[in-house]
N, C-alpha and C. Protein backbone atom coordinates (compact mmCIF):
# COMPACT_ATOMS: atom_id res chain seq x y z
N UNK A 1 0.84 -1.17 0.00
CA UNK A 1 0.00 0.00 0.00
C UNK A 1 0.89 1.24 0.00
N UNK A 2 0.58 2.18 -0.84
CA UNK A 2 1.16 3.90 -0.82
C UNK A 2 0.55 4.46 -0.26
N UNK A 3 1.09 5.49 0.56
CA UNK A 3 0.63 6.77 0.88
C UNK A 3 1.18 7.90 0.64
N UNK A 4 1.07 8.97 0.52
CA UNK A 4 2.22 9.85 -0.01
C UNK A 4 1.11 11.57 0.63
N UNK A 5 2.12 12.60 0.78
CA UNK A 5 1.18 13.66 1.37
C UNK A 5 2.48 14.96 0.59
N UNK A 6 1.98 15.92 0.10
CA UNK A 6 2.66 16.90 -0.42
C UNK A 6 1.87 18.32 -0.28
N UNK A 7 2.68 19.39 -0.51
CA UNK A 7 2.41 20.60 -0.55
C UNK A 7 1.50 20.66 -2.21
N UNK A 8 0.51 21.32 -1.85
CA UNK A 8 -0.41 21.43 -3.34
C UNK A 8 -0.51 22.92 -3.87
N UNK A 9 -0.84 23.75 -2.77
CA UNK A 9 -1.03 25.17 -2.67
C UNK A 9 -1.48 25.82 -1.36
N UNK A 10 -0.92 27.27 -1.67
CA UNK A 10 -1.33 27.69 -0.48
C UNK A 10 -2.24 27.35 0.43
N UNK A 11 -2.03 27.08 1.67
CA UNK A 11 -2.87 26.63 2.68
C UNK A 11 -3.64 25.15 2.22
N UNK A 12 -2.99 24.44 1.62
CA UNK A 12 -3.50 23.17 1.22
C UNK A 12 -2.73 21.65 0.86
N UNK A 13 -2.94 20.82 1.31
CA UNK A 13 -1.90 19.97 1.33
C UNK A 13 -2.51 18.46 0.04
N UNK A 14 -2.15 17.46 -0.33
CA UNK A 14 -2.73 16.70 -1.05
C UNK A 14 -2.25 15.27 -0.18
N UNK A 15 -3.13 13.78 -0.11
CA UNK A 15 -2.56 12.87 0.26
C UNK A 15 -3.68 11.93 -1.00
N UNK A 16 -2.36 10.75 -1.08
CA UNK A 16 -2.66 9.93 -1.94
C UNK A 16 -2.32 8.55 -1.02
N UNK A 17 -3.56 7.68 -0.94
CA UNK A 17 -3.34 6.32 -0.78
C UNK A 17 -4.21 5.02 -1.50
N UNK A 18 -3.67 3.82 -1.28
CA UNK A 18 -4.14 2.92 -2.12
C UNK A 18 -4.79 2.11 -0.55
N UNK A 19 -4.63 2.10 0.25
CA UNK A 19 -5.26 1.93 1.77
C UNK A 19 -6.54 1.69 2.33
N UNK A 20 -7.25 0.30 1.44
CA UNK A 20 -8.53 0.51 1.63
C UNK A 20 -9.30 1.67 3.16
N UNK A 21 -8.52 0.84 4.09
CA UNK A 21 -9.27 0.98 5.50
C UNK A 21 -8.49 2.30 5.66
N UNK A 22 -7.58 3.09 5.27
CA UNK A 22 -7.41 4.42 5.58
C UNK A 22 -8.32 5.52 5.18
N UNK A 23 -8.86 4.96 3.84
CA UNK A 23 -9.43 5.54 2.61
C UNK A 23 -10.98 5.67 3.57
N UNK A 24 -11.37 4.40 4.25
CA UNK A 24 -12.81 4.16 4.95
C UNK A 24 -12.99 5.10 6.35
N UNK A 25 -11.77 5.08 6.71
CA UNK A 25 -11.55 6.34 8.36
C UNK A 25 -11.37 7.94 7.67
N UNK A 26 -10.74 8.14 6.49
CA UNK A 26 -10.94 9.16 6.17
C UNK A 26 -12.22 9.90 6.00
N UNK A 27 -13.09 8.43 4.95
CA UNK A 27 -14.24 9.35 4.59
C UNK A 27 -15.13 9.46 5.96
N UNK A 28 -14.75 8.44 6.58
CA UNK A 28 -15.86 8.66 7.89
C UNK A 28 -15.96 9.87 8.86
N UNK A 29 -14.43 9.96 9.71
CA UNK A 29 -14.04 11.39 10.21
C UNK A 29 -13.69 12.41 9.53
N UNK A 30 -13.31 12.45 8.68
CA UNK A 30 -12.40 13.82 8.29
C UNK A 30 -13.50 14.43 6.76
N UNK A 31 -14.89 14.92 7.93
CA UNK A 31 -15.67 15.85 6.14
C UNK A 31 -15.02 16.88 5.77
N UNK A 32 -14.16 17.72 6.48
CA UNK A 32 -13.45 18.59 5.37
C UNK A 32 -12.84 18.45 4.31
N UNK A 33 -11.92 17.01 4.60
CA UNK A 33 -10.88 16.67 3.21
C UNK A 33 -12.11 16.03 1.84
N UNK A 34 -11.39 16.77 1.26
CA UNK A 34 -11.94 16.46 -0.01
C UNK A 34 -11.73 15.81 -1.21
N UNK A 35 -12.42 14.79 -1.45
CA UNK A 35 -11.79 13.81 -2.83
C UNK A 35 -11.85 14.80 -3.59
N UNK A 36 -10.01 14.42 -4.20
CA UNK A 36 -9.81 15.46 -5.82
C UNK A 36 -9.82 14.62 -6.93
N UNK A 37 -9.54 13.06 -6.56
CA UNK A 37 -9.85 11.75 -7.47
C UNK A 37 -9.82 10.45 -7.24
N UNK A 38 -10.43 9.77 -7.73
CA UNK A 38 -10.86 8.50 -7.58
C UNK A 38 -9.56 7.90 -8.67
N UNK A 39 -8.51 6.59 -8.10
CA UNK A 39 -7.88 6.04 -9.34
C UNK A 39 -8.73 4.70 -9.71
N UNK A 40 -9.12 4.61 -10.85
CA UNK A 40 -9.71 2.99 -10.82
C UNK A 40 -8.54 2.11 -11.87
N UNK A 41 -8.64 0.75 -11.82
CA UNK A 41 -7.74 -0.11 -12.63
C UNK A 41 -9.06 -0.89 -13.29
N UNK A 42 -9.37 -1.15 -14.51
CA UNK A 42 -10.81 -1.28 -15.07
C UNK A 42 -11.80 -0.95 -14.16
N UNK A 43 -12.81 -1.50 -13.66
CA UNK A 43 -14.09 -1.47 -12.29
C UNK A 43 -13.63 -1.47 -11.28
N UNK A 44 -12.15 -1.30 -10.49
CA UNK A 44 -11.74 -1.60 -9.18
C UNK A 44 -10.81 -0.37 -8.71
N UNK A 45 -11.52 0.38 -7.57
CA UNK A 45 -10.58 1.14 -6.86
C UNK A 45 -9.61 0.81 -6.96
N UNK A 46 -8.73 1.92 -6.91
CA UNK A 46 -6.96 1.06 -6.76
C UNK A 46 -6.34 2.64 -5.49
N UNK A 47 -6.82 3.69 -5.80
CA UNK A 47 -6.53 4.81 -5.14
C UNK A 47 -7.54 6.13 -4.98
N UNK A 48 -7.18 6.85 -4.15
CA UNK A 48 -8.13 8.02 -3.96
C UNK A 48 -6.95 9.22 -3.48
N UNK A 49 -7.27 10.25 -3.97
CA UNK A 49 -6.75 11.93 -3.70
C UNK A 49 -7.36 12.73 -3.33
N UNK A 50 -6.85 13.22 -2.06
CA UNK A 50 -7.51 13.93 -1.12
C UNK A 50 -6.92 15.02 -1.01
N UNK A 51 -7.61 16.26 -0.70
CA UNK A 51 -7.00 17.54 -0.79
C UNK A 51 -7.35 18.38 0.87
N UNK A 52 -6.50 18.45 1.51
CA UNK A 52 -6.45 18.60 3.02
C UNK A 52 -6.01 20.18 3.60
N UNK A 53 -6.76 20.21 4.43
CA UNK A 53 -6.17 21.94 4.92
C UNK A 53 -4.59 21.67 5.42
N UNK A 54 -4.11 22.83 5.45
CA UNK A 54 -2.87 23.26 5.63
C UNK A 54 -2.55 22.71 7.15
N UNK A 55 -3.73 23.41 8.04
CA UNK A 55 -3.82 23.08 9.61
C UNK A 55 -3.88 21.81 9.73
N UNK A 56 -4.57 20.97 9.03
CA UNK A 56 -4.56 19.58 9.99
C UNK A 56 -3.34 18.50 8.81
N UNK A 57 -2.55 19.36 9.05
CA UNK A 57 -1.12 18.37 8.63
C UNK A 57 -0.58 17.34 9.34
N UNK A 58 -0.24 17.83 10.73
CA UNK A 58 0.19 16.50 11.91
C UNK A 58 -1.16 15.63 12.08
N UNK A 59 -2.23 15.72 11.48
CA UNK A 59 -3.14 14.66 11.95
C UNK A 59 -3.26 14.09 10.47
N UNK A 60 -2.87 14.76 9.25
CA UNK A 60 -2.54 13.81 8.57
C UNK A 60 -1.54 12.53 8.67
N UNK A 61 -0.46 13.43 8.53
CA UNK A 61 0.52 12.50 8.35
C UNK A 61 1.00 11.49 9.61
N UNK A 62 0.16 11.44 10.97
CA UNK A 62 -0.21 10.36 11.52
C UNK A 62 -0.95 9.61 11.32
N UNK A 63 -2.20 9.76 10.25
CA UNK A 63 -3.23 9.11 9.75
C UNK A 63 -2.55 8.27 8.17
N UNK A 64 -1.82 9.28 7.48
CA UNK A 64 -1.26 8.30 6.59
C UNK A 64 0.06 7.47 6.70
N UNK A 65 0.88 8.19 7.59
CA UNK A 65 2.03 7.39 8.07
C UNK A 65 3.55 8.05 7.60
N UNK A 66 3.40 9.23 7.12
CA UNK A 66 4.34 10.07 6.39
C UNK A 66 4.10 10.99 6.78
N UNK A 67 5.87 11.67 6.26
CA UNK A 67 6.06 13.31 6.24
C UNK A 67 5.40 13.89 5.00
N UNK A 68 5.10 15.39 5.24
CA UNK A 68 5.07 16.00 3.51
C UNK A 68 6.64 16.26 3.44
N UNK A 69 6.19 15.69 1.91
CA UNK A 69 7.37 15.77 1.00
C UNK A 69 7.87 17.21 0.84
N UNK A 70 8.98 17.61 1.20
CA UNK A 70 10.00 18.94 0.63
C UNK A 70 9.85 18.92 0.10
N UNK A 71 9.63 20.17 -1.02
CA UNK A 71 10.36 20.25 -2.53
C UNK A 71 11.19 21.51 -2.63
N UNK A 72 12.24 21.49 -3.17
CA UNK A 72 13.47 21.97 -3.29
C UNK A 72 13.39 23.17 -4.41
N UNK A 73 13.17 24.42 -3.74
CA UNK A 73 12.62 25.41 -4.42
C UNK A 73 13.63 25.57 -5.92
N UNK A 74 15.35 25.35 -5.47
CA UNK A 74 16.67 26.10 -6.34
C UNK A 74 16.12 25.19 -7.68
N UNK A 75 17.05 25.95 -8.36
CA UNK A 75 16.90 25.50 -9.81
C UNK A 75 18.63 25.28 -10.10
């Protein structure tokens, strides 16, 4: 199973998992986060993208199991 959590935009964070039963506690507690997509593999879930406030970051990434990812502004 993946999980993955990144910076999306201001005041907004994104998490991606393939986690049935994470995917099932999400939708249950957390009505703010919002599905940004459904992945299917023909008729079968395979993933879901969620788009998360800025503030509830540490209760993400105890819920998915990760840091957000840095990204490395220099060029």
């Amino acid at each position: 199973m993946s999980n993955e959590l990144w910076r999306y935009d201001t005041g907004w964070l994104c998490g991606y998992t393939e986690d049935r039963d994470l995917i099932r506690r999400i939708k249950r507690y957390k009505k703010d986060w919002e599905i940004m997509a459904d992945y299917f593999r023909g008729n079968r879930l395979i993933g879901v993208q969620f788009r998360i406030p800025i503030e509830q970051r540490r209760p993400a990434e105890r819920m998915f199991g990760v840091t957000v990812i840095k990204e490395n502004k220099a060029i």
